[in-house]
Protein backbone atom coordinates (compact mmCIF):
# COMPACT_ATOMS: atom_id res chain seq x y z
CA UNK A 1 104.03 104.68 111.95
CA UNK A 2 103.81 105.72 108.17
CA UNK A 3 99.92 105.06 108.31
CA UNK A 4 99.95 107.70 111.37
CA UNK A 5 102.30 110.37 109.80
CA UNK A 6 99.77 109.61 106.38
CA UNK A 7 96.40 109.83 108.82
CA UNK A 8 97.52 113.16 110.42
CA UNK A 9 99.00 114.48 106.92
CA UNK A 10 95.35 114.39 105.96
CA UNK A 11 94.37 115.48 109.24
CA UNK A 12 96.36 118.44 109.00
CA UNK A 13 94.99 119.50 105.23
CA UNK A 14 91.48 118.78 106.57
CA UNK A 15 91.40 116.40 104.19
CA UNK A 16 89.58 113.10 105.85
CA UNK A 17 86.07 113.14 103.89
CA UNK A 18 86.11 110.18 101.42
CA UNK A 19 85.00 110.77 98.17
CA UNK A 20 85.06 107.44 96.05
CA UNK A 21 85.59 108.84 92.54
CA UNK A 22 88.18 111.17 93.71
CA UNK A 23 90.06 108.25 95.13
CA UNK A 24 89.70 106.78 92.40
CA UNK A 25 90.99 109.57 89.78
CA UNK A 26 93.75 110.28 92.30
CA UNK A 27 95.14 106.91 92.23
CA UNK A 28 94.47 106.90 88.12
CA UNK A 29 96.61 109.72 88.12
CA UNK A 30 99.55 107.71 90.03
CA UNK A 31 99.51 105.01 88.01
CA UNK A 32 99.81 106.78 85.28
CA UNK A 33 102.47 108.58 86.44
CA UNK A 34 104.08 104.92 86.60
CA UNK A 35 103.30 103.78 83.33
CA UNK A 36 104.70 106.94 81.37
CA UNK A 37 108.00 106.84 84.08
CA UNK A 38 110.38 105.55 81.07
CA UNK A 39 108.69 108.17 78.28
CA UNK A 40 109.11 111.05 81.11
CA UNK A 41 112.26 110.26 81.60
CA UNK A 42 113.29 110.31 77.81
CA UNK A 43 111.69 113.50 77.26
CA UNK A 44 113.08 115.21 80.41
CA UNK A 45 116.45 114.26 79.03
CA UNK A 46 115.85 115.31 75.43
CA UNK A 47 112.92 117.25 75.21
CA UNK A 48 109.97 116.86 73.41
CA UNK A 49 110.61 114.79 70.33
CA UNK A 50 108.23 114.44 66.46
CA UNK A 51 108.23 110.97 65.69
CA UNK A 52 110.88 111.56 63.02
CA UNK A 53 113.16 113.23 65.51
CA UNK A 54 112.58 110.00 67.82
CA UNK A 55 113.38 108.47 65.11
CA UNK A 56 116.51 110.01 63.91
CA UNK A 57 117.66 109.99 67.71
CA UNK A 58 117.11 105.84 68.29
CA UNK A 59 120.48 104.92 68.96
CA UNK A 60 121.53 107.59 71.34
CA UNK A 61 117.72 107.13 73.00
CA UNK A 62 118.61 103.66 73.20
CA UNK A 63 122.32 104.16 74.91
CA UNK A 64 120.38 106.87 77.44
CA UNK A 65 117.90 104.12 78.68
CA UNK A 66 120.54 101.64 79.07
CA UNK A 67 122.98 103.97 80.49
CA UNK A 68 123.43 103.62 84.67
CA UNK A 69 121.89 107.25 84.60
CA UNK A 70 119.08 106.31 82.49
CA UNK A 71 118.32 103.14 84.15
CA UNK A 72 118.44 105.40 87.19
CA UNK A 73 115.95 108.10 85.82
CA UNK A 74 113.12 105.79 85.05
CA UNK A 75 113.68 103.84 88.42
CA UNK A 76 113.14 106.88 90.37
CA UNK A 77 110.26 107.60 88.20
CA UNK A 78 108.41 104.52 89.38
CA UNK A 79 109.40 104.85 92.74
CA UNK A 80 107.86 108.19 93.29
CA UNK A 81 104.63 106.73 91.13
CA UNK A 82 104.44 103.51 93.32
CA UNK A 83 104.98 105.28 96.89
CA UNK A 84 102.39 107.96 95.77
CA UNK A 85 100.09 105.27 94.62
CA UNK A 86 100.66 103.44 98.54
CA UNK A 87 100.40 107.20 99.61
CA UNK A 88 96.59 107.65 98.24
CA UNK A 89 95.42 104.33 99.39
CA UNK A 90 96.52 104.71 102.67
CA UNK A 91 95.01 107.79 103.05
CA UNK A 92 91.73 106.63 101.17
CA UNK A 93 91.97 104.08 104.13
CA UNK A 94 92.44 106.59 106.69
CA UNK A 95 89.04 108.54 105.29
CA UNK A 96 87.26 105.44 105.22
CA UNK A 97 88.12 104.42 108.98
CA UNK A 98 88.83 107.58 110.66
CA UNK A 99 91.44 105.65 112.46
CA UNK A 100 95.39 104.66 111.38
CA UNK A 101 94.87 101.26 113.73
CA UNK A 102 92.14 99.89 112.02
CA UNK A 103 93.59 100.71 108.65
CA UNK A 104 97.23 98.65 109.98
CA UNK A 105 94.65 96.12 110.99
CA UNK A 106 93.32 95.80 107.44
CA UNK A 107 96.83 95.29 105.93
CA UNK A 108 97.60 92.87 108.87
CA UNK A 109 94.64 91.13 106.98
CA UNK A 110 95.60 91.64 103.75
CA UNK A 111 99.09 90.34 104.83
CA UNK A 112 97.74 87.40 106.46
CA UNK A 113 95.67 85.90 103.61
CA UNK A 114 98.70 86.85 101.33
CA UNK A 115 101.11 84.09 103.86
CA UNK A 116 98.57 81.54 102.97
CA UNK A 117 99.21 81.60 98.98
CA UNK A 118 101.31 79.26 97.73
CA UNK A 119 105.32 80.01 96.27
CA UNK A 120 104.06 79.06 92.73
CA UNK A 121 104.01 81.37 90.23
CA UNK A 122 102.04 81.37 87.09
CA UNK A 123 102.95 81.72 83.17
CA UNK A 124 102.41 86.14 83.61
CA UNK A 125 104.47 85.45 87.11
CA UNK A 126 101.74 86.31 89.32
CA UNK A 127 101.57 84.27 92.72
CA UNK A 128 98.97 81.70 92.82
CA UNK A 129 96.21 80.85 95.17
CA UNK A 130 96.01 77.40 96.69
CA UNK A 131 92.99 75.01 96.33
CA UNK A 132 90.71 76.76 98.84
CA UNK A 133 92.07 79.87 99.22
CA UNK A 134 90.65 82.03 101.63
CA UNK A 135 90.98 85.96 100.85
CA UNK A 136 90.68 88.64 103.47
CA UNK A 137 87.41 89.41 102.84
CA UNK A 138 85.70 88.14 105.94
CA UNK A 139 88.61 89.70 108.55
CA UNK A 140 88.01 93.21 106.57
CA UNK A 141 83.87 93.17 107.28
CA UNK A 142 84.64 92.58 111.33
CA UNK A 143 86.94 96.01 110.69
CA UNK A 144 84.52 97.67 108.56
CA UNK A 145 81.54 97.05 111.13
CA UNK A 146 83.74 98.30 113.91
CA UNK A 147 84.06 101.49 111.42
CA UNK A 148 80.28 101.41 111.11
CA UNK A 149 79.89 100.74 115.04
CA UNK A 150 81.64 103.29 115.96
CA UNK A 151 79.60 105.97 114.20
CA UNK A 152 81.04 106.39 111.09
CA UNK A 153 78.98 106.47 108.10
CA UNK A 154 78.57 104.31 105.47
CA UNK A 155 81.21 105.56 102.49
CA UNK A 156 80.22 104.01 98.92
């Protein structure tokens, strides 16, 4: 359902021609907007600060960010950077494809190879891949040919 409301947001904007770098400079810009969440919310609380007035201010920057409010500032800050990030992909997808199934079908894929890693995590804490691990690759062609056969150009 959310890659349909996504597909016909687009749809709606005439917005459904993929353009590969401004994909990827949209997406840059949300995760961006992720990384600075904890700065943004510091400086919507106390303005832009001079390195001495940061500073000077430590200890009361320091109570704001582990304050329940400020905890709650940055936290909203990467939610609205990470759903904007899924937001541009999936409609990335929904150029690419021209069609919200096939896009579900390639995160059924995704999704799929993802069940087959193993519940190990590394030292960084990053799931790892068993001996022989098998990505999605090969699942994502057969959709991406079905694109191709059904018309669609090729989008590099």
């Amino acid at each position: 359902m959310l890659v349909q409301e996504i597909f016909e947001w687009n749809e709606d904007r005439d917005n459904l021609e993929f353009n590969g770098h401004l994909e990827y400079e949209m997406m840059l810009e949300e995760v961006d907007e992720f990384v600075w969440a904890l700065p943004k919310a510091l400086k919507e609380k106390f303005g832009e600060l001079t390195q001495e007035e940061t500073d000077e201010k430590m200890p009361e920057l320091i109570e704001f960010l582990e304050s329940k409010e400020g905890r709650a500032d940055v936290m909203a800050h990467r939610l609205d950077a990470l759903a904007d990030v899924v937001f541009v992909a999936i409609g990335g997808m929904c150029k690419i494809t021209k069609n919200p199934s096939l896009v579900e079908d390639v995160f059924y894929a995704v999704l799929a190879a993802n069940n087959l890693k193993s519940k190990e995590k590394n030292e960084e804490g990053k799931i790892t891949k068993p001996e022989g691990f098998v990505g999605p690759e090969s699942m994502i062609k057969k959709i991406a040919l079905e694109v191709l056969d059904n018309g669609e150009e090729e989008t590099l």
